[in-house]
Protein backbone atom coordinates (compact mmCIF):
# COMPACT_ATOMS: atom_id res chain seq x y z
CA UNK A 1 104.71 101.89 -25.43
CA UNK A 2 108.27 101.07 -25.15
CA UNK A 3 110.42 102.60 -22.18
CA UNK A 4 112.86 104.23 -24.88
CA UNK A 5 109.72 105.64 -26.34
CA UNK A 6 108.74 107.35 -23.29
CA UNK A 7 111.81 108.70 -21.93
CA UNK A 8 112.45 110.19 -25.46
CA UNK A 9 108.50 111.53 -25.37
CA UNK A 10 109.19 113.37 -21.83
CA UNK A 11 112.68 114.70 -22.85
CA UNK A 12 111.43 116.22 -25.72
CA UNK A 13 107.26 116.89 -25.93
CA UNK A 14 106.96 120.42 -24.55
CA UNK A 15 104.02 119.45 -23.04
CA UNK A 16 105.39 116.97 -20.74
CA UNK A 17 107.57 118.66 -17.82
CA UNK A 18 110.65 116.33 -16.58
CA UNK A 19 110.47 117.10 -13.05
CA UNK A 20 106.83 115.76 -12.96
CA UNK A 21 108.66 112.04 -13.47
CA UNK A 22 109.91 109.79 -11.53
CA UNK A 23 111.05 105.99 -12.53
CA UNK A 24 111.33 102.93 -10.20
CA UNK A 25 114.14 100.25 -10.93
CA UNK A 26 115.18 97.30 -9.45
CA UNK A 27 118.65 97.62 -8.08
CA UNK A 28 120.18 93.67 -8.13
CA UNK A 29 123.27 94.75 -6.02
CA UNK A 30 120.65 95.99 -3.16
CA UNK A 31 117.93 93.81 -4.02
CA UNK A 32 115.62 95.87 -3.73
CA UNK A 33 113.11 98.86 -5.87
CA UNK A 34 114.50 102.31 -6.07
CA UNK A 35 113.50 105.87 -7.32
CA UNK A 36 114.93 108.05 -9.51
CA UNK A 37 113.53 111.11 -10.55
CA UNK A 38 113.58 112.45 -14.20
CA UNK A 39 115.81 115.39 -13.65
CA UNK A 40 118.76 113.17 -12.11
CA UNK A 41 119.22 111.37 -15.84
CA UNK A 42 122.16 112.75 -17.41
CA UNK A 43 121.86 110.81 -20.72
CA UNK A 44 119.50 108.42 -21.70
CA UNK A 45 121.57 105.66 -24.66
CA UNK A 46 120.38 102.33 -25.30
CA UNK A 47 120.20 100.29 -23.26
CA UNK A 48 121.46 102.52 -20.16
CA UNK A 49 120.66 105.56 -18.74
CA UNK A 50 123.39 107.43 -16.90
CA UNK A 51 122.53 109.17 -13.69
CA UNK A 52 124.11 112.57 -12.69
CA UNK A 53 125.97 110.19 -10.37
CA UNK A 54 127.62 108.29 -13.06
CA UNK A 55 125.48 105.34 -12.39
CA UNK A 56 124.33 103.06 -15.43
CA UNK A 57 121.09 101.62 -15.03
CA UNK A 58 119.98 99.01 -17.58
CA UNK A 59 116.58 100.34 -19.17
CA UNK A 60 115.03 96.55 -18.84
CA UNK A 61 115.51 96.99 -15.01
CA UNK A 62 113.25 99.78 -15.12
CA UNK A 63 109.73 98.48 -14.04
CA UNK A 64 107.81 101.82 -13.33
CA UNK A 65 107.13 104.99 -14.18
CA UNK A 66 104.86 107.58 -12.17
CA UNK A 67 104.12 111.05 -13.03
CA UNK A 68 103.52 113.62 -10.13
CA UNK A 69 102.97 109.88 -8.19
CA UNK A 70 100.36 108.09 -10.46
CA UNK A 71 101.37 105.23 -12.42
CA UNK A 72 101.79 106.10 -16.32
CA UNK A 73 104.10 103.44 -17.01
CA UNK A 74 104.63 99.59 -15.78
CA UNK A 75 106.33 96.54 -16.93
């Protein structure tokens, strides 16, 4: 499965809940992994996804995606 795939499946499958989500990117400015949870996307449009903070995070720098802390996801 794609990452677009499943950001678009937990967005809009009303079985999946958002806040259960969580991704993990690597930041290159920092260096280093970091989290983001689900809720703190504020659009999702190929290939970023803008944060709540008005951050733009390339969706190939996302390597990880857990839900409620398990892996369901990984590049």
């Amino acid at each position: 499965m794609y990452i677009l795939d499943l950001l678009n499946k937990i967005k809009w499958d009303k079985k999946e809940n958002p806040e259960d989500y969580t991704l993990i990117y690597f930041d290159r400015i920092e260096e280093k992994s970091k989290e983001l949870k689900y809720k703190d996307i504020k659009s999702i449009k190929e290939p970023f996804i803008l944060t709540n903070q008005n951050i733009n995070i390339p969706l190939h720098r996302i390597i990880q995606v857990r839900k409620k802390g398990v892996i369901v996801w990984q590049r």
